[in-house]
N, C-alpha and C. Protein backbone atom coordinates (compact mmCIF):
# COMPACT_ATOMS: atom_id res chain seq x y z
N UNK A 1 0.82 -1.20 0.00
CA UNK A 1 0.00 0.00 0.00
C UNK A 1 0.86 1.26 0.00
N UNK A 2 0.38 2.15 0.65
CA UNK A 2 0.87 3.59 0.23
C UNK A 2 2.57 3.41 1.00
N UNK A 3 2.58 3.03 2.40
CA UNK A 3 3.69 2.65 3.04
C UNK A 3 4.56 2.19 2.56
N UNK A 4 4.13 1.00 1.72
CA UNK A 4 5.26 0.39 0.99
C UNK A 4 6.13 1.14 0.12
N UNK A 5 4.73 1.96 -0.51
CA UNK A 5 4.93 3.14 -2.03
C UNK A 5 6.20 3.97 -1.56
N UNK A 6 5.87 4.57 0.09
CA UNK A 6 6.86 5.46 0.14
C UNK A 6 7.97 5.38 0.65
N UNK A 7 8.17 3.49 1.37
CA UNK A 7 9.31 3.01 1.33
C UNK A 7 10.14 2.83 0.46
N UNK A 8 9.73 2.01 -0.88
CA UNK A 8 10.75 2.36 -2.29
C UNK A 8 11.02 3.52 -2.70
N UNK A 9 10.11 4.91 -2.56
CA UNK A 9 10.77 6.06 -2.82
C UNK A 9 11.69 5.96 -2.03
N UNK A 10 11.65 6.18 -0.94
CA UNK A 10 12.94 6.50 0.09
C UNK A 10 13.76 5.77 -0.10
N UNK A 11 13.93 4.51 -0.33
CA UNK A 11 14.95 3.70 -1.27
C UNK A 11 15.94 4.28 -2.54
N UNK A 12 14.70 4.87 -3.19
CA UNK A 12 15.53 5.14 -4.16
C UNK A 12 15.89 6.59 -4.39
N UNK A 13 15.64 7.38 -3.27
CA UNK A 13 16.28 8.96 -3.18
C UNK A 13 17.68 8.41 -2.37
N UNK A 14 17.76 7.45 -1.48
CA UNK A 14 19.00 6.84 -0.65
C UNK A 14 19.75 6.28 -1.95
N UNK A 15 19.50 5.11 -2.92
CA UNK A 15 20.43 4.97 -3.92
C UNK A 15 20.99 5.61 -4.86
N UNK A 16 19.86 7.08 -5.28
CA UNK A 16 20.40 7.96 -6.08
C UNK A 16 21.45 9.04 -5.76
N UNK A 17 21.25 8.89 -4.26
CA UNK A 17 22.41 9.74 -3.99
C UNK A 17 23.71 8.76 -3.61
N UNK A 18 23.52 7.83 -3.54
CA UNK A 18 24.57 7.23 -3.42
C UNK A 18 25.63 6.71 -4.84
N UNK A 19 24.23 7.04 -5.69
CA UNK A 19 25.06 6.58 -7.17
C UNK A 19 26.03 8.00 -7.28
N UNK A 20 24.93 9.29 -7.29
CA UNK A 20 25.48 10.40 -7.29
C UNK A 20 26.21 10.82 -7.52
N UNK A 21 26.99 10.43 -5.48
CA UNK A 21 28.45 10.07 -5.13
C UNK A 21 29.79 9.60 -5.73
N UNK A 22 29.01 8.20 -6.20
CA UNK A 22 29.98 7.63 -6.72
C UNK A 22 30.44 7.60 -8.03
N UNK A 23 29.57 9.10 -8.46
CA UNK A 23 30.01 9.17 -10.06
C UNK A 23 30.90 10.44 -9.97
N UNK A 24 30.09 10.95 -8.50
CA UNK A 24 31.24 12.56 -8.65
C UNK A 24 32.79 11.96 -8.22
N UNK A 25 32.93 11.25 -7.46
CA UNK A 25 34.08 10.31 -7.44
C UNK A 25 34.90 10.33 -8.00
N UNK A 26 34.14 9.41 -9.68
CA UNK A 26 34.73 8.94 -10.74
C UNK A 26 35.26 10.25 -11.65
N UNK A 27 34.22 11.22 -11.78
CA UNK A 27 34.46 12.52 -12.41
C UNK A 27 35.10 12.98 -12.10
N UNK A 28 35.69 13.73 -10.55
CA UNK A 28 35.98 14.68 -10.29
C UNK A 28 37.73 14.38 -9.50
N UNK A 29 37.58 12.75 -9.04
CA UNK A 29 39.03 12.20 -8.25
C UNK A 29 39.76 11.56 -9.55
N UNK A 30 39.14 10.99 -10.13
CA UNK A 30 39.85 9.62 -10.52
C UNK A 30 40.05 10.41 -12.01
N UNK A 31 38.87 11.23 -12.60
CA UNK A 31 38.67 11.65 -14.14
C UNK A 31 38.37 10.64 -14.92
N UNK A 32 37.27 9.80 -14.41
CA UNK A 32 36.96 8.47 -15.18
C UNK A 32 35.97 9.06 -15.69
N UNK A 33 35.33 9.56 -16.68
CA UNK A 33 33.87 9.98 -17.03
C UNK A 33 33.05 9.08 -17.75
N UNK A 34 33.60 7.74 -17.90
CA UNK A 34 33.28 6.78 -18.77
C UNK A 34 32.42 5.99 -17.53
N UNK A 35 33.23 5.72 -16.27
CA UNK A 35 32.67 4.95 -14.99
C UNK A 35 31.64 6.37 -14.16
N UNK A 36 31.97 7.14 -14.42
CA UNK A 36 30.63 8.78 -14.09
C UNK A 36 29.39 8.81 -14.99
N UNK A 37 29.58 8.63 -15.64
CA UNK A 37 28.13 8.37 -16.60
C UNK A 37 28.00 7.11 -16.44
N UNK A 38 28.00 5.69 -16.31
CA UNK A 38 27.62 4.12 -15.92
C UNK A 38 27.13 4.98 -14.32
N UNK A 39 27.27 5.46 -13.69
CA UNK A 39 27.04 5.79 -11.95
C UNK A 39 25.38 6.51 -12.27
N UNK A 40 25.66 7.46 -13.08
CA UNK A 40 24.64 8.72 -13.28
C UNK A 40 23.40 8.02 -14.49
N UNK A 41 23.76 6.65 -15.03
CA UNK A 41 23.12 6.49 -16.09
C UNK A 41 21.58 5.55 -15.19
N UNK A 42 22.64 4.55 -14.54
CA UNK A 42 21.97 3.80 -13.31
C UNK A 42 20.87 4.99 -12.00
N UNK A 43 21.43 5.81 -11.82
CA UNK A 43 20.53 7.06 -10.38
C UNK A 43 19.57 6.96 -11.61
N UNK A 44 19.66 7.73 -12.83
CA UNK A 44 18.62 8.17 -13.67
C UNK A 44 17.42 7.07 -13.81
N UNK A 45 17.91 5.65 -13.36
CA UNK A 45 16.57 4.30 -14.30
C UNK A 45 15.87 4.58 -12.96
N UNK A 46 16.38 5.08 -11.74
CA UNK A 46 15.25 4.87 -10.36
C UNK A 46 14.71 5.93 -10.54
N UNK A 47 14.58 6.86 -11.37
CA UNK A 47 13.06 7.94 -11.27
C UNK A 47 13.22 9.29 -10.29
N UNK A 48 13.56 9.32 -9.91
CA UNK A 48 13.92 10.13 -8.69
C UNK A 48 14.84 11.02 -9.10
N UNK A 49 14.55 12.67 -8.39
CA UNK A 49 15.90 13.56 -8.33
C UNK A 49 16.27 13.98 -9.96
N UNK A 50 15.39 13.69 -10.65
CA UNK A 50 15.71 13.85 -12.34
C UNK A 50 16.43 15.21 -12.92
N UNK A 51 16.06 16.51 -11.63
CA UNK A 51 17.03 17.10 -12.68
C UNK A 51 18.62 16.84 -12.23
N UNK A 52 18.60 16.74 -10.84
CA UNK A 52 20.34 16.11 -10.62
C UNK A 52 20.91 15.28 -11.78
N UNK A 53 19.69 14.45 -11.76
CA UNK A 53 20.80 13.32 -12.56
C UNK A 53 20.97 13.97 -14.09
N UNK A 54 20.15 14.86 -14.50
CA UNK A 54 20.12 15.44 -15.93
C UNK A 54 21.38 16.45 -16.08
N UNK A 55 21.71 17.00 -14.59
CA UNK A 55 22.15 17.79 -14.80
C UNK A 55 23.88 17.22 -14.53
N UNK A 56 24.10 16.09 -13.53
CA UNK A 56 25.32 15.27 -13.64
C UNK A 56 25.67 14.85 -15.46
N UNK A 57 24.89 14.33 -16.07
CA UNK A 57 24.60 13.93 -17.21
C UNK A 57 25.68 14.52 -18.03
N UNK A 58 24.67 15.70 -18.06
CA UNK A 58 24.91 16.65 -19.37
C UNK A 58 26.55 17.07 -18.71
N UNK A 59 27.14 17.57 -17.16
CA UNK A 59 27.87 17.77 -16.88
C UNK A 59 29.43 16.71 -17.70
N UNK A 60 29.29 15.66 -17.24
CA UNK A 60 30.16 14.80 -17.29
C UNK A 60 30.29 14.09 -19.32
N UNK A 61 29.03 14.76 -19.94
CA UNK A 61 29.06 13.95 -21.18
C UNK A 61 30.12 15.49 -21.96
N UNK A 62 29.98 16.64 -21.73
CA UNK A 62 30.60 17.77 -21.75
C UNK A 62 32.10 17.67 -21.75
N UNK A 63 32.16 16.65 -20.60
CA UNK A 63 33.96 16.64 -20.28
C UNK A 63 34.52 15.69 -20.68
N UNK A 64 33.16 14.24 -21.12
CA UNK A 64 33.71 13.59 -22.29
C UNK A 64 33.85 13.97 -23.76
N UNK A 65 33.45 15.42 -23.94
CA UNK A 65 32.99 15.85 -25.24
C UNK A 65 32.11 14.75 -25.87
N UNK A 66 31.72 14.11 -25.23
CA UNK A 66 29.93 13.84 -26.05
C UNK A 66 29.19 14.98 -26.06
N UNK A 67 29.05 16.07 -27.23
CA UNK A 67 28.15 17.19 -27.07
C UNK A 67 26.76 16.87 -27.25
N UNK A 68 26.59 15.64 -28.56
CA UNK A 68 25.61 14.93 -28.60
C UNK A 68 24.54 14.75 -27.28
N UNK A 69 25.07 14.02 -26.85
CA UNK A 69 24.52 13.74 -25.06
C UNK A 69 24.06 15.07 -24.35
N UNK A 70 25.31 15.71 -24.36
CA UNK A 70 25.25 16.85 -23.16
C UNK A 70 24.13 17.80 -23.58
N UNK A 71 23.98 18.26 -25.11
CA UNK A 71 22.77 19.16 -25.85
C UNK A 71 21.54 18.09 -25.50
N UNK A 72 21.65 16.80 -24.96
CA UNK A 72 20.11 16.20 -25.25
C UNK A 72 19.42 16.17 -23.84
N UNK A 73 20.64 16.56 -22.58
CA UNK A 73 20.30 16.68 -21.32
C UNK A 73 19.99 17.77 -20.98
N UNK A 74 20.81 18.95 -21.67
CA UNK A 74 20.82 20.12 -21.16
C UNK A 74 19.15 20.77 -21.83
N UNK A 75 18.69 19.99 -22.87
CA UNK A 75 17.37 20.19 -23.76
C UNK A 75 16.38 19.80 -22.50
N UNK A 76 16.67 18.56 -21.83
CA UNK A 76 15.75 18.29 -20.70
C UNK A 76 15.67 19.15 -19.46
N UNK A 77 16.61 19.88 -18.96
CA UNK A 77 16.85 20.82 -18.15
C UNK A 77 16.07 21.98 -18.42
N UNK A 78 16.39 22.48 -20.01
CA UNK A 78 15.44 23.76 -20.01
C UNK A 78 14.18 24.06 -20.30
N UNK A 79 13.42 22.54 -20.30
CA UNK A 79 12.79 22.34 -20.51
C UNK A 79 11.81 22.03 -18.93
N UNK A 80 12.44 22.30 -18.20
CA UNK A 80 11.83 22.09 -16.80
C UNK A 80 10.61 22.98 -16.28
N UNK A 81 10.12 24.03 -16.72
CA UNK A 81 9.54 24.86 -16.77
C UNK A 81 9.93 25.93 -16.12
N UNK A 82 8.55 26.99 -16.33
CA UNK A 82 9.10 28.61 -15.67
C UNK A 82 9.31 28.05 -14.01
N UNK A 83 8.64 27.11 -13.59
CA UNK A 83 8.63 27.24 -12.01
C UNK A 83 10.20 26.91 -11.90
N UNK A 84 10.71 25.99 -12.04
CA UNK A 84 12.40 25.98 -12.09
C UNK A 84 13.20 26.53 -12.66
N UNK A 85 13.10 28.55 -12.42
CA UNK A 85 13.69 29.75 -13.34
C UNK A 85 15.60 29.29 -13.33
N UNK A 86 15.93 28.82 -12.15
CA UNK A 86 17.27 29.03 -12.61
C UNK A 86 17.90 27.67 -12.96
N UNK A 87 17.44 26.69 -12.98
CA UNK A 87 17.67 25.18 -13.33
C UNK A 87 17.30 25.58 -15.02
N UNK A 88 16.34 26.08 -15.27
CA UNK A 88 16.49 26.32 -17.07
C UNK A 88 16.94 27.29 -17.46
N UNK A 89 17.31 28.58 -16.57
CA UNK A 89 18.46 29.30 -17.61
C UNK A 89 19.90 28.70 -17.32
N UNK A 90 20.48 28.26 -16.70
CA UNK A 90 21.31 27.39 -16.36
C UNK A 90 21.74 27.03 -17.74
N UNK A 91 21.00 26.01 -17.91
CA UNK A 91 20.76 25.01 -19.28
C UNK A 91 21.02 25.80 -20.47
N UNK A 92 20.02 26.72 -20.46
CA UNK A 92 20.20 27.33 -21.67
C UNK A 92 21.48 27.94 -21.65
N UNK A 93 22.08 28.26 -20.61
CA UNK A 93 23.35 29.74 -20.70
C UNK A 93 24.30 28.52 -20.91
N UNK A 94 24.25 26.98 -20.78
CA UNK A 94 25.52 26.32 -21.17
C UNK A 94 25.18 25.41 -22.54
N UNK A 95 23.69 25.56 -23.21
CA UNK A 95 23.63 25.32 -24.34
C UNK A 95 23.89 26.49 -25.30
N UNK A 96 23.95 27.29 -25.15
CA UNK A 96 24.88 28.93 -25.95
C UNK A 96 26.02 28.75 -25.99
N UNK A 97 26.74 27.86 -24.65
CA UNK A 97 28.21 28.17 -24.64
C UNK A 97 28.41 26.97 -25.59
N UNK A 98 27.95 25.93 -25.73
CA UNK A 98 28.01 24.98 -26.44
C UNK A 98 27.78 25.37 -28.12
N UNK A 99 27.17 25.67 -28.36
CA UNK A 99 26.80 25.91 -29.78
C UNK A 99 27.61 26.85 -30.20
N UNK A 100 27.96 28.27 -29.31
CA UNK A 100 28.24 29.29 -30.05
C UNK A 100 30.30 28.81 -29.98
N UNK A 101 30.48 28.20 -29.37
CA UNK A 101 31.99 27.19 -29.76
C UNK A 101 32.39 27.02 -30.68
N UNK A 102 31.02 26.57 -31.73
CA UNK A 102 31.30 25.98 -33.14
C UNK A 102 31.03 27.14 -34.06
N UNK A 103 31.67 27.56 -35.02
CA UNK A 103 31.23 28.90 -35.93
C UNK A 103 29.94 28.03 -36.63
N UNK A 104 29.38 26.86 -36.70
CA UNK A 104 28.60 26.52 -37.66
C UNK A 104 27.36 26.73 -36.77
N UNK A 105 27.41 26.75 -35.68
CA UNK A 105 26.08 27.04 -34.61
C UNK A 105 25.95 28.40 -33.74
N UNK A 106 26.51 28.93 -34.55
CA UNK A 106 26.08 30.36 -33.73
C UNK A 106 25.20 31.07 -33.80
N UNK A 107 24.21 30.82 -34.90
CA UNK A 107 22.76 31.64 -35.20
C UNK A 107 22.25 30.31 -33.60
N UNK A 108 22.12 29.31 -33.71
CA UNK A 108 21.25 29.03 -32.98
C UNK A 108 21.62 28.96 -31.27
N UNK A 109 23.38 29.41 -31.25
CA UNK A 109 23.96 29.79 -29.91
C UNK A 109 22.93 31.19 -29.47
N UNK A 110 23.45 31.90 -30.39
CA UNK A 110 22.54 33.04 -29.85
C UNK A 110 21.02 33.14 -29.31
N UNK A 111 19.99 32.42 -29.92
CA UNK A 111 19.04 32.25 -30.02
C UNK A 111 18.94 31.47 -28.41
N UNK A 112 19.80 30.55 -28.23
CA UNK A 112 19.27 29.96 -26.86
C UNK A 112 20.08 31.29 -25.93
N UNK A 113 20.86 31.93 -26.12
CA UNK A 113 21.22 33.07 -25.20
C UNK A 113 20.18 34.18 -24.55
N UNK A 114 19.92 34.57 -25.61
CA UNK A 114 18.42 35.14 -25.61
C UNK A 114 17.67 34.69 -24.96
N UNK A 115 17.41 33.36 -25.06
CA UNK A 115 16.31 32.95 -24.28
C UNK A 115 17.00 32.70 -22.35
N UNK A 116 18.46 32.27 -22.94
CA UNK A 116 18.45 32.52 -20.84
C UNK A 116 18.41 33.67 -20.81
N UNK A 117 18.97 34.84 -21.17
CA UNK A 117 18.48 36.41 -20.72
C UNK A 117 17.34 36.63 -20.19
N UNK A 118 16.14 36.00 -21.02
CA UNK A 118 15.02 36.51 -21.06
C UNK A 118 14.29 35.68 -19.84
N UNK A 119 14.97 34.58 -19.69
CA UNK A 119 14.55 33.58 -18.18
C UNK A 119 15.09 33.93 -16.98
N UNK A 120 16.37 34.91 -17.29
CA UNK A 120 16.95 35.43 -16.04
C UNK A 120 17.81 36.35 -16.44
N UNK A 121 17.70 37.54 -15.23
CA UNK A 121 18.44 38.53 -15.37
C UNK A 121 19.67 38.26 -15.10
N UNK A 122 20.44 37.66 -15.53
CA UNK A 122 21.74 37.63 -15.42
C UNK A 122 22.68 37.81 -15.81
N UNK A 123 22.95 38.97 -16.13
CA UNK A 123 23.43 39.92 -17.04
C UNK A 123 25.10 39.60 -17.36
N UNK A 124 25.94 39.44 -16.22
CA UNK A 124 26.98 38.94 -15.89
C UNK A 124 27.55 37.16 -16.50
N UNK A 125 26.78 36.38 -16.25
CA UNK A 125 26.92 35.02 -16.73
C UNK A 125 26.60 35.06 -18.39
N UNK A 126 25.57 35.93 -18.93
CA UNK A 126 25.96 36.09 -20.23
C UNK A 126 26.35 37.00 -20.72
N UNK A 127 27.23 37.87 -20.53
CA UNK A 127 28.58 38.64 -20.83
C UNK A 127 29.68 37.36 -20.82
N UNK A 128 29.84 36.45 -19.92
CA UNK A 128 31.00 35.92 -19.74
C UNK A 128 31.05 35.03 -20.90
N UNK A 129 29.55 34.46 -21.61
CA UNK A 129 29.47 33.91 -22.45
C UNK A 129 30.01 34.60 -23.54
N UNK A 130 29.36 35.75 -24.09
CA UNK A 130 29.50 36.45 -25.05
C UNK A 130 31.00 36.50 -24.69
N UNK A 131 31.93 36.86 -23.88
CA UNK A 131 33.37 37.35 -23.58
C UNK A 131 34.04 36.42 -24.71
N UNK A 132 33.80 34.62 -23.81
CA UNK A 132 34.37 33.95 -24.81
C UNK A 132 34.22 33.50 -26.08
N UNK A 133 32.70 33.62 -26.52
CA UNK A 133 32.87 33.68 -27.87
C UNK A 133 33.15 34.28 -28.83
N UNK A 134 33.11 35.63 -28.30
CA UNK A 134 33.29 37.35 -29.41
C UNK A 134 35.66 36.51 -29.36
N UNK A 135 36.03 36.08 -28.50
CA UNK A 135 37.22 35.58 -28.26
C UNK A 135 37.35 34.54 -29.33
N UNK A 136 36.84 33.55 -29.09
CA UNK A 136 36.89 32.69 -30.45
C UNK A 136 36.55 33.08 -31.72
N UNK A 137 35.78 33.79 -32.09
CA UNK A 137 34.96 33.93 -33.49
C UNK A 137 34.98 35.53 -33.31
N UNK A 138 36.58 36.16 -33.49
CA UNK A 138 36.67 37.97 -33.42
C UNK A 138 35.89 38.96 -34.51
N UNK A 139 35.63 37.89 -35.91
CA UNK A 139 34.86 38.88 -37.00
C UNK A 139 33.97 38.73 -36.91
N UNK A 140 33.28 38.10 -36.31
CA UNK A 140 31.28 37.83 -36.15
C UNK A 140 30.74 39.50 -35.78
N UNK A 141 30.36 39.68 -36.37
CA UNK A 141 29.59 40.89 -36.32
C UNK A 141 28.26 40.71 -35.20
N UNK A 142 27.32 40.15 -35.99
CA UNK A 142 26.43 39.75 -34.83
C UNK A 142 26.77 39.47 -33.25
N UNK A 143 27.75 38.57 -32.87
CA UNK A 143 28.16 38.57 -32.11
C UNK A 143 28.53 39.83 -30.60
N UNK A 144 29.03 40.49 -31.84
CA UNK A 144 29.51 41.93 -31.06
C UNK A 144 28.08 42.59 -31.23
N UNK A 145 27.53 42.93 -31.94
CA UNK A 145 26.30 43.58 -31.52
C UNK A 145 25.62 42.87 -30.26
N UNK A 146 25.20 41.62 -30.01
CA UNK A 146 24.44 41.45 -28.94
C UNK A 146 25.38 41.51 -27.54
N UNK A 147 26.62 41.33 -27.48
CA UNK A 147 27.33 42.01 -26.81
C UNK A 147 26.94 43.10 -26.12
N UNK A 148 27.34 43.54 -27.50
CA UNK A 148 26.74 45.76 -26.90
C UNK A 148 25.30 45.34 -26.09
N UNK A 149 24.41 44.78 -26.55
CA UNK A 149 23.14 44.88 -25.83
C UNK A 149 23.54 44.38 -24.25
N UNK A 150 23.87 43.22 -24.49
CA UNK A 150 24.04 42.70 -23.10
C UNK A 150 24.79 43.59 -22.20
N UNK A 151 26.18 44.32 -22.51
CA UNK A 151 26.90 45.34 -22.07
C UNK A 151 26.17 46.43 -21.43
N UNK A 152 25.51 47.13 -22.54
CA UNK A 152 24.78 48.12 -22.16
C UNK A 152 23.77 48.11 -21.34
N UNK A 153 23.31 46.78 -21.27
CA UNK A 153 21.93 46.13 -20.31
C UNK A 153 22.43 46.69 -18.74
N UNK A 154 23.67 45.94 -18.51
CA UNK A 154 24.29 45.89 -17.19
C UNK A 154 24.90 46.52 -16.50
N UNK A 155 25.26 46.89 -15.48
CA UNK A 155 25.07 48.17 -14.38
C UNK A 155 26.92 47.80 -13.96
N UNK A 156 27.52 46.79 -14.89
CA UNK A 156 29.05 46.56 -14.50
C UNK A 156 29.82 47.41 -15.82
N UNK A 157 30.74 47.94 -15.02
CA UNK A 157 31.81 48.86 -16.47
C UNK A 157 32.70 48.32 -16.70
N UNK A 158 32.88 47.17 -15.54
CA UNK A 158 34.31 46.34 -16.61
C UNK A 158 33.68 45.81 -17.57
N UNK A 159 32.15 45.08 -17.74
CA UNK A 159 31.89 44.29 -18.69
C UNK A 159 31.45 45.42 -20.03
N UNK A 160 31.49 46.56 -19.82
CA UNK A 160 30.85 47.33 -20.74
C UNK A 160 32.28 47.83 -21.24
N UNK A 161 33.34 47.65 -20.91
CA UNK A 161 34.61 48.02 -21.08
C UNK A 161 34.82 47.45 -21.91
N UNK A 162 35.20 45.97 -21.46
CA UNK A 162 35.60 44.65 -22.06
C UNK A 162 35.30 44.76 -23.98
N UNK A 163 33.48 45.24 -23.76
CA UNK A 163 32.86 44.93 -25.06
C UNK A 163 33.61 46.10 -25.84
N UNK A 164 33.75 47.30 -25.30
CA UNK A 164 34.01 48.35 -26.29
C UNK A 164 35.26 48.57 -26.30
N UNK A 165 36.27 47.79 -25.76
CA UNK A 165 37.69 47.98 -25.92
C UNK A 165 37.67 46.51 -26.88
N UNK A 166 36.95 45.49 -27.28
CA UNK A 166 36.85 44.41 -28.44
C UNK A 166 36.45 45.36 -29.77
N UNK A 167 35.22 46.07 -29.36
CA UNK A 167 34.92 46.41 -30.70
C UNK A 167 35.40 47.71 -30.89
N UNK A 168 36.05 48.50 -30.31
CA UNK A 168 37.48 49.28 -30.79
C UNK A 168 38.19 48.43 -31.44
N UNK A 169 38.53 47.48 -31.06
CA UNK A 169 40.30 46.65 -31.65
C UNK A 169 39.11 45.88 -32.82
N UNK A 170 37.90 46.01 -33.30
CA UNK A 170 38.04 45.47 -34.66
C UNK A 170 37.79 45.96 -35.71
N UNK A 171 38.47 45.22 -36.74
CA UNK A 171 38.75 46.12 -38.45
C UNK A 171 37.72 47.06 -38.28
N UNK A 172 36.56 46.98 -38.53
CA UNK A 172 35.60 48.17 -38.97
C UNK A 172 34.97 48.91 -38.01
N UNK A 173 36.17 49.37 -36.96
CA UNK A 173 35.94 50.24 -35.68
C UNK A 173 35.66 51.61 -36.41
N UNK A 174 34.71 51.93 -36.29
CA UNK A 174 34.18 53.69 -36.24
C UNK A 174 35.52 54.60 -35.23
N UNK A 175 35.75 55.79 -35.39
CA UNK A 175 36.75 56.66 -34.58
C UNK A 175 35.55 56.85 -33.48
N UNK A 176 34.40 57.03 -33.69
CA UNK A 176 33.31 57.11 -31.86
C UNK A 176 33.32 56.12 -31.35
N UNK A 177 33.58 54.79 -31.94
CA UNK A 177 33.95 53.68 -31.19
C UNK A 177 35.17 53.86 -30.15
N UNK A 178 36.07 53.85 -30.90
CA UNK A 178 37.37 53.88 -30.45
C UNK A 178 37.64 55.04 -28.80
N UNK A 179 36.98 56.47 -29.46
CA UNK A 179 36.86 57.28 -28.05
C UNK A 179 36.03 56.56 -27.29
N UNK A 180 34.85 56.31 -27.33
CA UNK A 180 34.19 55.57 -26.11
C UNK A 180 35.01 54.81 -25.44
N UNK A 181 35.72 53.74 -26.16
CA UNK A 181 36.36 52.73 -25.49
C UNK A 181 37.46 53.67 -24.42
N UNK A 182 38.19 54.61 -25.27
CA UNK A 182 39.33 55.57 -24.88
C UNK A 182 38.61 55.99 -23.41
N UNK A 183 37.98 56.54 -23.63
CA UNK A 183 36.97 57.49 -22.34
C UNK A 183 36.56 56.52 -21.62
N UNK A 184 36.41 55.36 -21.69
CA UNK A 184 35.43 54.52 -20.73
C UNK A 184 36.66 54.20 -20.08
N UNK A 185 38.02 53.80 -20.65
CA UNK A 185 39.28 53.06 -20.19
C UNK A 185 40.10 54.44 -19.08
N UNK A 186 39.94 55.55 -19.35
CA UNK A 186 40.40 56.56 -18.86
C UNK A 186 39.40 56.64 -17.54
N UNK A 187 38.38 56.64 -17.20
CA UNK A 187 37.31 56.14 -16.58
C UNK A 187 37.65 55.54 -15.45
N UNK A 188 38.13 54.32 -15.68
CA UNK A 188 38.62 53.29 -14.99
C UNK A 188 39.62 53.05 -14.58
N UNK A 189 40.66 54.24 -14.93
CA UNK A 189 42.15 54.06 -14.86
C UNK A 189 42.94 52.84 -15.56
N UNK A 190 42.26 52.63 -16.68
CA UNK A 190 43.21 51.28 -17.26
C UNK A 190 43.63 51.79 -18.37
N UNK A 191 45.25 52.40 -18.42
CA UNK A 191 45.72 53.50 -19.01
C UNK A 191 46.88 52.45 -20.21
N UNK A 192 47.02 50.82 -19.68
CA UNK A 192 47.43 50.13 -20.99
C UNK A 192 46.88 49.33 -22.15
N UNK A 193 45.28 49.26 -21.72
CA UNK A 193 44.33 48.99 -23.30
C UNK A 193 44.27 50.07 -23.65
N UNK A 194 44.59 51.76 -23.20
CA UNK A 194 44.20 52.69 -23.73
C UNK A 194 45.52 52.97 -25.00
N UNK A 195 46.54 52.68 -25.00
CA UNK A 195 47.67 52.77 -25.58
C UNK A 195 48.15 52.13 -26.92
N UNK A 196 47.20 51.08 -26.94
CA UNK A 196 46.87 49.92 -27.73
C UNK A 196 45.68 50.58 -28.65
N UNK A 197 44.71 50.98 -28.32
CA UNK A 197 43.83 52.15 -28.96
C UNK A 197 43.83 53.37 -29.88
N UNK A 198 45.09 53.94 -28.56
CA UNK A 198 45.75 54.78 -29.47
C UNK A 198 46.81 54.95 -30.67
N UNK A 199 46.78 53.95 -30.81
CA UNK A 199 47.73 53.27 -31.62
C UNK A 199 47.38 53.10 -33.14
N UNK A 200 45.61 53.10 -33.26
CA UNK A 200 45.10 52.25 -34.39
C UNK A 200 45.41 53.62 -34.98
């Protein structure tokens, strides 16, 4: 009856964390991610705790570079609904970082960026995104524009720095570019990106 019912739950919130365990173990002591996913694959068949285990998942298939995997967990994560606001921008802000990696997925990097923005104000975690991809992929235009948005969104001047001392230093910098960056860096007292500026 119901007793029983909520004896096997409690069973299996006790084994899932014990698989958990023994995958963060494997992941994080040993760097087995092959024996971390067999740990996390097993918590996941008992039902229980689903976004942990979605979110071990996608973690550990990431550091196996299975992106395959990790995009099909991190899809289940943001998919958790509005009531779990930061468990799905989460998801989304590391399915951006995932996509926008590859120059062949960056229309649809962006697109899930947007959408963690728009699930959470977190203005900071996607700057850091945008940081490293405007870093990998320096001529993307698009790129640097949503930058500026995100930049300009946020109430931090290193991150509004960051963006306009990038899009100073690229080829088709405007000279009002370049002073902003100049003036924002003078601003801040950071008087050796300013030198580098002055330079172009």
């Amino acid at each position: 009856g119901l007793l029983e019912r909520s004896k096997r739950e409690a069973d299996a919130l006790v084994r899932v964390e014990l698989l958990l365990r023994l995958g963060e173990l494997q992941e994080r002591v040993h760097q087995n991610h092959g024996a971390a996913a067999d740990y996390y694959e097993r918590a996941q068949g008992l039902g229980v705790r689903q976004v942990d285990v979605w979110r071990a998942r996608a973690r550990v298939a990431g550091l196996a570079g299975d992106t395959e995997a990790q995009m099909q967990f991190l899809e289940r994560l943001a998919n958790v609904g509005e009531r779990e606001e930061g468990i799905r921008s989460d998801a989304l802000f590391r399915m951006a970082e995932v996509l926008l990696a590859d120059a062949d997925s960056i229309e649809a990097g962006i697109t899930r960026l947007r959408e963690a923005l728009e699930a959470s104000d977190r203005v900071e975690r996607g700057a850091m995104v945008l940081e490293q991809a405007v870093a990998q992929h320096p001529t993307n235009g698009e790129l640097l524009d949503v930058y500026e948005q995100v930049a300009r969104k946020g109430e931090d001047d290193r991150i509004l720095f960051h963006y306009l001392k990038t899009r100073a230093e690229h080829a088709d910098a405007t000279v009002d570019q370049v002073r902003e960056a100049v003036e924002k860096a003078i601003a801040l007292e950071q008087t050796e990106p300013v030198e580098g500026l002055l330079s172009r």
